[in-house]
Protein backbone atom coordinates (compact mmCIF):
# COMPACT_ATOMS: atom_id res chain seq x y z
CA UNK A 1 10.34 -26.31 -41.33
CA UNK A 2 10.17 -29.89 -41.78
CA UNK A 3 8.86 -32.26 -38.95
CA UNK A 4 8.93 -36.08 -38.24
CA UNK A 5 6.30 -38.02 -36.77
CA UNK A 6 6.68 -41.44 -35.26
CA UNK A 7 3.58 -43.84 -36.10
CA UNK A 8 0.85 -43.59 -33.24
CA UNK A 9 -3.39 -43.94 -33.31
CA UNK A 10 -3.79 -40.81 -31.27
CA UNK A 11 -3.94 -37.10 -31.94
CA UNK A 12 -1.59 -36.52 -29.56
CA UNK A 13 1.05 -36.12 -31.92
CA UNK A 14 -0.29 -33.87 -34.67
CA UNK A 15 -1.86 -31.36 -31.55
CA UNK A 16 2.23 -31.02 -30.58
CA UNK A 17 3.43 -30.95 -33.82
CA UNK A 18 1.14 -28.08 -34.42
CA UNK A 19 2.16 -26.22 -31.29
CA UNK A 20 5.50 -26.42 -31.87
CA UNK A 21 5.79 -25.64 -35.28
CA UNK A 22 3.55 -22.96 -34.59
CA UNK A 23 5.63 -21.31 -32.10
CA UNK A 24 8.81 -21.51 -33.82
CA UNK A 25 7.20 -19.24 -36.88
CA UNK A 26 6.17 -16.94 -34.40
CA UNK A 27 9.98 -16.57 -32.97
CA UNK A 28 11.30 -16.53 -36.35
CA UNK A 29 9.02 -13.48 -36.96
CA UNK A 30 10.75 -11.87 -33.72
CA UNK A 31 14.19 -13.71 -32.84
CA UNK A 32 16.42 -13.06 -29.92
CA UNK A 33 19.14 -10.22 -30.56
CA UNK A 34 21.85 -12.00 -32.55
CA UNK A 35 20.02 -12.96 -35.03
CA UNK A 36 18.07 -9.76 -36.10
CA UNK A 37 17.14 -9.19 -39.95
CA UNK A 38 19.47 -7.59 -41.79
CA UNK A 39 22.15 -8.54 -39.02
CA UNK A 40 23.83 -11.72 -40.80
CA UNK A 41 23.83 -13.27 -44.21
CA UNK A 42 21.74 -16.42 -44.83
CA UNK A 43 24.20 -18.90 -45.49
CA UNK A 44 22.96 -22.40 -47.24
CA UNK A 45 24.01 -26.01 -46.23
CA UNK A 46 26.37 -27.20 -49.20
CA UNK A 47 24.96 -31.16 -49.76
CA UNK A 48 27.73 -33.85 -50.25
CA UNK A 49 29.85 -31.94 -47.91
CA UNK A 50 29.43 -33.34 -44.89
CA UNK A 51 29.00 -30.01 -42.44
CA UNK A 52 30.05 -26.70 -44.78
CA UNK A 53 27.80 -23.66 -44.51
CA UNK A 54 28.27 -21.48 -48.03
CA UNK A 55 27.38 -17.84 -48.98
CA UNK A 56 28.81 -15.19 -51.54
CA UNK A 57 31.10 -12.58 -51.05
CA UNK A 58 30.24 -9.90 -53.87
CA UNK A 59 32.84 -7.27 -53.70
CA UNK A 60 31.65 -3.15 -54.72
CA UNK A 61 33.17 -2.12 -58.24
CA UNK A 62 36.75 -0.58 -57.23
CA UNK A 63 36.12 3.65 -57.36
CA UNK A 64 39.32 5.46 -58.86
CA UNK A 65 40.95 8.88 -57.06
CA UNK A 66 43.08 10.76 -58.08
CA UNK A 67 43.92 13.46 -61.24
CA UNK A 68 41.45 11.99 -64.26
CA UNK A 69 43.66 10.70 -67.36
CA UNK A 70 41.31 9.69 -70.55
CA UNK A 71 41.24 5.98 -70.89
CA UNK A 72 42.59 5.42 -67.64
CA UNK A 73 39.04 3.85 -65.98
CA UNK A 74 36.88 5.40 -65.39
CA UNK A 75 37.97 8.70 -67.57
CA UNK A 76 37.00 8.44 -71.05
CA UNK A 77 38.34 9.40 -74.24
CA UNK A 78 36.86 11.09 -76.77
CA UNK A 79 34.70 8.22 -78.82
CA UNK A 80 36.61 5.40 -77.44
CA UNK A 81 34.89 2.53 -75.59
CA UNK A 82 35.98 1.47 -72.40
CA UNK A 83 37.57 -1.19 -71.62
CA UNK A 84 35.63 -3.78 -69.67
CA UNK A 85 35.64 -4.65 -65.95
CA UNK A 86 34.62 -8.48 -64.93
CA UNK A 87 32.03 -8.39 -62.38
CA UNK A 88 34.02 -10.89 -59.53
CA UNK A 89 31.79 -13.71 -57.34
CA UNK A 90 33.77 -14.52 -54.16
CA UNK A 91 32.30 -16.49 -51.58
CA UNK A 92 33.10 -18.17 -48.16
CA UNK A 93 32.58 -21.41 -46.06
CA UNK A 94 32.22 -22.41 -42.64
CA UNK A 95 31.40 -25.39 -40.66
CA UNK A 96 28.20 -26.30 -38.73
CA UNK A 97 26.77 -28.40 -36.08
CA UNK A 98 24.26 -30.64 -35.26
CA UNK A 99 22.60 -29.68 -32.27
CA UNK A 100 19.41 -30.92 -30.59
CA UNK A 101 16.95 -32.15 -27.22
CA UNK A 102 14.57 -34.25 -26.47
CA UNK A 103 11.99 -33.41 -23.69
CA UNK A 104 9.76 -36.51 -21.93
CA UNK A 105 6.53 -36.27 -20.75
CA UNK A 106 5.13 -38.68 -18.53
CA UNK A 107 0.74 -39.71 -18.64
CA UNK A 108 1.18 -38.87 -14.65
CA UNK A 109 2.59 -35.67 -14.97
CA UNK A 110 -0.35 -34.83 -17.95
CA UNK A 111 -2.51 -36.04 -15.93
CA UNK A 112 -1.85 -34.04 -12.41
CA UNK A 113 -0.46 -31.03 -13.45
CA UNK A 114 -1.91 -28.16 -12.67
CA UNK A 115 -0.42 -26.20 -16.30
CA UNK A 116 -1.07 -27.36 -19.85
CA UNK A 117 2.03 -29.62 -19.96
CA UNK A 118 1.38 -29.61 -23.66
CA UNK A 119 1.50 -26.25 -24.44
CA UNK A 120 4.23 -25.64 -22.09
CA UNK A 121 6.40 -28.04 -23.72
CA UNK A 122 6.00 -26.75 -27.24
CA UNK A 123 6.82 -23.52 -26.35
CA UNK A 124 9.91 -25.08 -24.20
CA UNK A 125 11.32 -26.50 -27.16
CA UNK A 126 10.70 -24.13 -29.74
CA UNK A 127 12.18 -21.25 -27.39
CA UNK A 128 15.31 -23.60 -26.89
CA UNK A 129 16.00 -23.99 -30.84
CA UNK A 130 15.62 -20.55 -31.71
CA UNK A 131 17.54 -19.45 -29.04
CA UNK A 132 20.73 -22.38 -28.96
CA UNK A 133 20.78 -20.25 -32.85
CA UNK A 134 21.15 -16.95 -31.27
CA UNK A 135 23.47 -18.04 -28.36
CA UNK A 136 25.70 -20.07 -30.80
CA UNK A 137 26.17 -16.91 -32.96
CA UNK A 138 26.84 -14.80 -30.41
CA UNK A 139 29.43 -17.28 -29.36
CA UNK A 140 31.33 -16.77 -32.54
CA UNK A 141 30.79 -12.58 -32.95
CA UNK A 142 32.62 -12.47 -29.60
CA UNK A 143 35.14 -14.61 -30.45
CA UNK A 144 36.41 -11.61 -33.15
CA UNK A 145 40.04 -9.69 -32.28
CA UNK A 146 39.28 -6.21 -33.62
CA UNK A 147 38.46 -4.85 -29.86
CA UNK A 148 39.15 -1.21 -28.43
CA UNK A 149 39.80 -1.57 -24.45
CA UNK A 150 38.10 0.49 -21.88
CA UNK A 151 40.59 2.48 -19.49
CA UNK A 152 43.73 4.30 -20.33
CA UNK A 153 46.59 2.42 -22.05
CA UNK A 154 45.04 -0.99 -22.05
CA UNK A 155 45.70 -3.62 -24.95
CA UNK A 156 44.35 -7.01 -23.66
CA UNK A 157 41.24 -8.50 -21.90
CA UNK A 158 43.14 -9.07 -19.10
CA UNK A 159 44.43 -5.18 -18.00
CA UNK A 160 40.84 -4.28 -17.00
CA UNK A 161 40.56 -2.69 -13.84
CA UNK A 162 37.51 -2.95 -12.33
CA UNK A 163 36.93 1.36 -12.68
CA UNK A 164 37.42 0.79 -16.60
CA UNK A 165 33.57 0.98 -17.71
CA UNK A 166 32.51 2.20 -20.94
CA UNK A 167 32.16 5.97 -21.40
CA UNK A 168 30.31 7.81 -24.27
CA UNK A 169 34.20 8.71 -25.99
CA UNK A 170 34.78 5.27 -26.47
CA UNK A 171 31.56 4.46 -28.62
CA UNK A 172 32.28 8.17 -30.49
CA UNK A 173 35.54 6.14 -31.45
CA UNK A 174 34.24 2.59 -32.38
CA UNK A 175 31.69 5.01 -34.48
CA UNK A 176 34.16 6.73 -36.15
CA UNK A 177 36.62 3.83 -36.89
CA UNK A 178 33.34 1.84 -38.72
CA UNK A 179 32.50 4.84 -40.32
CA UNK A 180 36.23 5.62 -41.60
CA UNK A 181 36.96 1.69 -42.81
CA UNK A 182 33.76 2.23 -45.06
CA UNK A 183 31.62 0.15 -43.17
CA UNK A 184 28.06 0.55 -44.40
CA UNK A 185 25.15 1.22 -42.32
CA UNK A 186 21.83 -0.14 -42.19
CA UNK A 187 18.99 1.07 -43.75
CA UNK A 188 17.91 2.93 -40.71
CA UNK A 189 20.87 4.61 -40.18
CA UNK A 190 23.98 3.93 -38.05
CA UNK A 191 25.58 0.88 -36.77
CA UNK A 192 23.79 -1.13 -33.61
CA UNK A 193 25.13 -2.47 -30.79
CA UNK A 194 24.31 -5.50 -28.85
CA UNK A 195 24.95 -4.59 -24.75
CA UNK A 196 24.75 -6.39 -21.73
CA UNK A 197 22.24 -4.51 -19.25
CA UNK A 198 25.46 -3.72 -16.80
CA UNK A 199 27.45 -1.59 -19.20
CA UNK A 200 24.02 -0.27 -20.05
CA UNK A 201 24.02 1.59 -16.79
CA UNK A 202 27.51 2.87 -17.07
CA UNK A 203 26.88 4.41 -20.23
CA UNK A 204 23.54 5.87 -18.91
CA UNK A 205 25.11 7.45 -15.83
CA UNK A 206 28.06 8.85 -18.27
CA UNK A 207 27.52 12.65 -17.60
CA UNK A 208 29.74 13.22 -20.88
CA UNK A 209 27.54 10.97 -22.89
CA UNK A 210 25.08 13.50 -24.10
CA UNK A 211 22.74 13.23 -26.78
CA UNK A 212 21.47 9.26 -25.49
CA UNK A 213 18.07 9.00 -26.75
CA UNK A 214 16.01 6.84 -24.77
CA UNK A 215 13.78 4.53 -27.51
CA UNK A 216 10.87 5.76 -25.62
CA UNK A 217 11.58 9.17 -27.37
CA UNK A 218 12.12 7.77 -31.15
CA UNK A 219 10.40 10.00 -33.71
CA UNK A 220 8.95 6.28 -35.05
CA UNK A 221 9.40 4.02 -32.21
CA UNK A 222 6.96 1.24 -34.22
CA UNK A 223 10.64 1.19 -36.03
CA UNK A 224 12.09 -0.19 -33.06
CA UNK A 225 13.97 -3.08 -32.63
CA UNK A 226 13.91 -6.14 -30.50
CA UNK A 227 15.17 -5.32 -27.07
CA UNK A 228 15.93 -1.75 -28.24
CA UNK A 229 17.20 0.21 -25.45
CA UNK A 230 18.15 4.10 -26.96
CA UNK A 231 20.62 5.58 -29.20
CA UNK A 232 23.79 7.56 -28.93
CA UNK A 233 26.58 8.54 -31.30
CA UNK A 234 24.83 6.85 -34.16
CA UNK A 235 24.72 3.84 -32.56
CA UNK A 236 21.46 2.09 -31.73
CA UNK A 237 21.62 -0.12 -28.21
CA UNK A 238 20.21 -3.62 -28.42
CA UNK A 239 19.96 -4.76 -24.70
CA UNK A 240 20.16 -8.29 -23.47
CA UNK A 241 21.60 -10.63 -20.90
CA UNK A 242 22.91 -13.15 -23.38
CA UNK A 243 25.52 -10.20 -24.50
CA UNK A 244 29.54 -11.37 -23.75
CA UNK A 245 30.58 -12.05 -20.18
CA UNK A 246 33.89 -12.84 -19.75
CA UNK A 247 33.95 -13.79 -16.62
CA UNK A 248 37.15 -13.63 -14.15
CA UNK A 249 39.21 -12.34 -17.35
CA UNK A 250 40.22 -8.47 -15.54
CA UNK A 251 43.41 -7.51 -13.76
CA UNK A 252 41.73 -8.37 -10.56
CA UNK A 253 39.37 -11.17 -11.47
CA UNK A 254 36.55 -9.33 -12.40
CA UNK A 255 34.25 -10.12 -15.41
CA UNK A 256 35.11 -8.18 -18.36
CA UNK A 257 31.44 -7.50 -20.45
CA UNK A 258 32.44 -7.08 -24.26
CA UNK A 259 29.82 -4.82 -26.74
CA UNK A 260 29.63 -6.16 -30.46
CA UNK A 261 29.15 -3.23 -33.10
CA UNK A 262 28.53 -3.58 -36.23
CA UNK A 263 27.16 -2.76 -39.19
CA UNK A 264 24.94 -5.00 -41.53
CA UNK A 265 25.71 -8.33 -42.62
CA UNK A 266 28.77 -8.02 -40.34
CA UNK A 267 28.46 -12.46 -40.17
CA UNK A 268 27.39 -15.25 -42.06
CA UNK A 269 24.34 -17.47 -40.50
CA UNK A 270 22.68 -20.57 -41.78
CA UNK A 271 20.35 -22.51 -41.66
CA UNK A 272 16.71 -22.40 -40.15
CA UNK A 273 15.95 -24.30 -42.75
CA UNK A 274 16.79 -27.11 -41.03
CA UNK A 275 15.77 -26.55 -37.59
CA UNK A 276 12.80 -29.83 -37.39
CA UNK A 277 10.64 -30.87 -34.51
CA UNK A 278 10.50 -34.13 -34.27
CA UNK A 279 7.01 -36.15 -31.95
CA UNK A 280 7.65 -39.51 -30.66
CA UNK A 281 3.55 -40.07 -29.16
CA UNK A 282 2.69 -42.70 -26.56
CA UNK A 283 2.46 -46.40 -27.44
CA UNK A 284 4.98 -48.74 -29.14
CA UNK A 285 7.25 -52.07 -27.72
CA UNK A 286 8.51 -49.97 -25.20
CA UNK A 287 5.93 -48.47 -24.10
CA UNK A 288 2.75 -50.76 -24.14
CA UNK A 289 0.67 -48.87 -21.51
CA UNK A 290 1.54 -45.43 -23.64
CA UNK A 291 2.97 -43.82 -20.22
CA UNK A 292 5.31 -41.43 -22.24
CA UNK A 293 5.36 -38.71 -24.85
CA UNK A 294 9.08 -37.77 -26.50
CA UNK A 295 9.28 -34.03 -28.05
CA UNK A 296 11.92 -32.56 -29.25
CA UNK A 297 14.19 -30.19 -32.11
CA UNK A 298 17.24 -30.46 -33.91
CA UNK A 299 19.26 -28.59 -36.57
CA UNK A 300 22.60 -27.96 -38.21
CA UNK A 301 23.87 -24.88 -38.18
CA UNK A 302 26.49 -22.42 -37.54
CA UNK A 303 27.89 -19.04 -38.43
CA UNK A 304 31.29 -16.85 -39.24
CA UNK A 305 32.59 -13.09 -38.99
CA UNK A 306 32.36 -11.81 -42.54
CA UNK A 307 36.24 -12.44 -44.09
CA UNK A 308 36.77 -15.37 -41.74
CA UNK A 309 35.54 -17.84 -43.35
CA UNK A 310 37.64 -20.78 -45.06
CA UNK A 311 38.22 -20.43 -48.73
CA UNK A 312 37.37 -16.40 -48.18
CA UNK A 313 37.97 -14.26 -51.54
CA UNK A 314 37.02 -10.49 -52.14
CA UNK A 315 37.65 -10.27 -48.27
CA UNK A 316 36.64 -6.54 -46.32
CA UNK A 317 37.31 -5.11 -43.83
CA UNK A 318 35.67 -6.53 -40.35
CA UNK A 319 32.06 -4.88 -40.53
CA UNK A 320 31.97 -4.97 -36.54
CA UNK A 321 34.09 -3.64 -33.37
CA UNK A 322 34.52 -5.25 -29.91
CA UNK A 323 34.16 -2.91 -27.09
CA UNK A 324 35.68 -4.55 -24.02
CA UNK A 325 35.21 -2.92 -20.16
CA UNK A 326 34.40 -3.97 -16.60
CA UNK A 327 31.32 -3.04 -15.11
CA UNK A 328 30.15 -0.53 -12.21
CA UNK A 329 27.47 -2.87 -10.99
């Protein structure tokens, strides 16, 4: 985390740049819901390139069915090496952006406030970074096209009726399809789900969705995750407001709320390596009675379903489904 300081006489400067810095480790530790470890793959800034994000694509070693045949891989025969299998490195690209703010504050509003404007503003700024990361990726999971509908006989965003919410079938399904496409699972087991609170409810009030198991009643709920709201059908329920609205997009103008699923590494993220804060303090030319204070991030970054990316080789199957519905609520 690098950070830029503007010359200045006063402490000022190193106090925020310690605050800020200090809060954006600590929501590193614990980010918001997109960007989860073991949710993405770091991807690294490629210098010389302008904007491209890079990160390999590894493919598993091809398994063989079928009747075994000696010397036909991987059947052996008798006293006869094998013949040898390179060991392929794919990998993909994607662009990023800069992105960035700068927050003011005024000796007045220092000095009359009744809240530490200081520590206020660092945690302002670092909360904005971390989270213009997570929002952007969400962005860009939700943008994906392998979706199952809510409702009988829909195909398309825009044939949701305002009765088609989510039912427990429909995640049995999206569980089943992962599951059958070879899609791994994490570590903990299952796939996880990132849901807005709305379709939350639905699901809850499902009568046919047993077998939910509220968080509450994990057998290790240290193991929890950020914003963890239960499990059901394998899948474990991340809950958050900054899941996908699409708002106005039903049959009759309603919002349609779309669930990402997905197992690990389903996209490509990068890079908090260069998120910086930057610390303008008072005093300079234009500002001879040192009236202001300029704070402020910036970073490049950006992120990519895993097989979209440009240049893609060794390409899987998508590691995540869409689950599109209206809302009861």
């Amino acid at each position: 985390m690098a950070t830029t300081v503007s010359t200045g006489s006063s402490n000022f400067d190193q106090m925020l740049v310690a605050l800020v810095d200090k809060r954006l480790e600590e929501l590193l530790r614990a980010p918001l819901p997109w960007l989860l470890p073991g949710n993405f793959r770091p991807a690294k800034f490629v210098k010389g390139t302008n904007n491209t994000m890079r990160f390999l694509n590894i493919p598993d070693l091809p398994v063989v069915t079928g009747t075994p045949t000696p010397g036909i891989a991987p059947w052996l025969t008798e006293g006869v090496a094998p013949t040898t299998q390179d060991f392929e490195f794919g990998y993909e690209e994607f662009s990023a952006n800069q992105a960035g703010i700068v927050v003011r504050l005024t000796d007045k509003a220092l000095l009359e406030s009744p809240i530490d404007l200081i520590a206020e503003g660092a945690d302002r700024v670092a909360y904005n970074a971390i989270r213009t990361a997570d929002q952007r990726m969400g962005d860009i999971c939700l943008a994906g096209t392998n979706v199952l509908y809510a409702g009988v006989g829909n195909t398309a965003t825009d044939d949701i009726q305002p009765g088609d919410v989510v039912t427990g079938a429909i995640y049995k399904r999206a569980a089943a399809l992962l599951k059958g496409t070879k899609v791994p699972q994490f570590g903990e087991g299952g796939y996880r789900a990132i849901q807005h609170p709305f379709v939350s409810l639905d699901l809850e009030s499902d009568p046919d969705a047993g077998g939910w198991i509220d968080a509450n009643r994990y057998v290790t709920p240290d193991k929890m995750l950020n914003g963890e709201l239960g499990k059901y059908a394998g899948i474990r329920f991340i809950e958050t407001a900054n899941a996908g609205v699409k708002a106005t997009r039903g049959a009759s103008s309603e919002d349609v709320y779309a669930t990402f699923i997905f197992g690990p590494e389903a996209y490509a993220f990068g890079d908090w390596g260069t998120i910086e804060s930057h610390i303008t303090p008072p005093g300079g030319g234009s500002d001879p009675l040192f009236q202001r204070a300029l704070v402020g991030w910036k970073g490049f970054f950006g992120g990519v379903l895993i097989g979209e990316g440009a240049n893609a080789t060794n390409v899987s199957p998508p590691r995540y489904i869409i689950v599109e519905s209206a809302a009861s609520i």
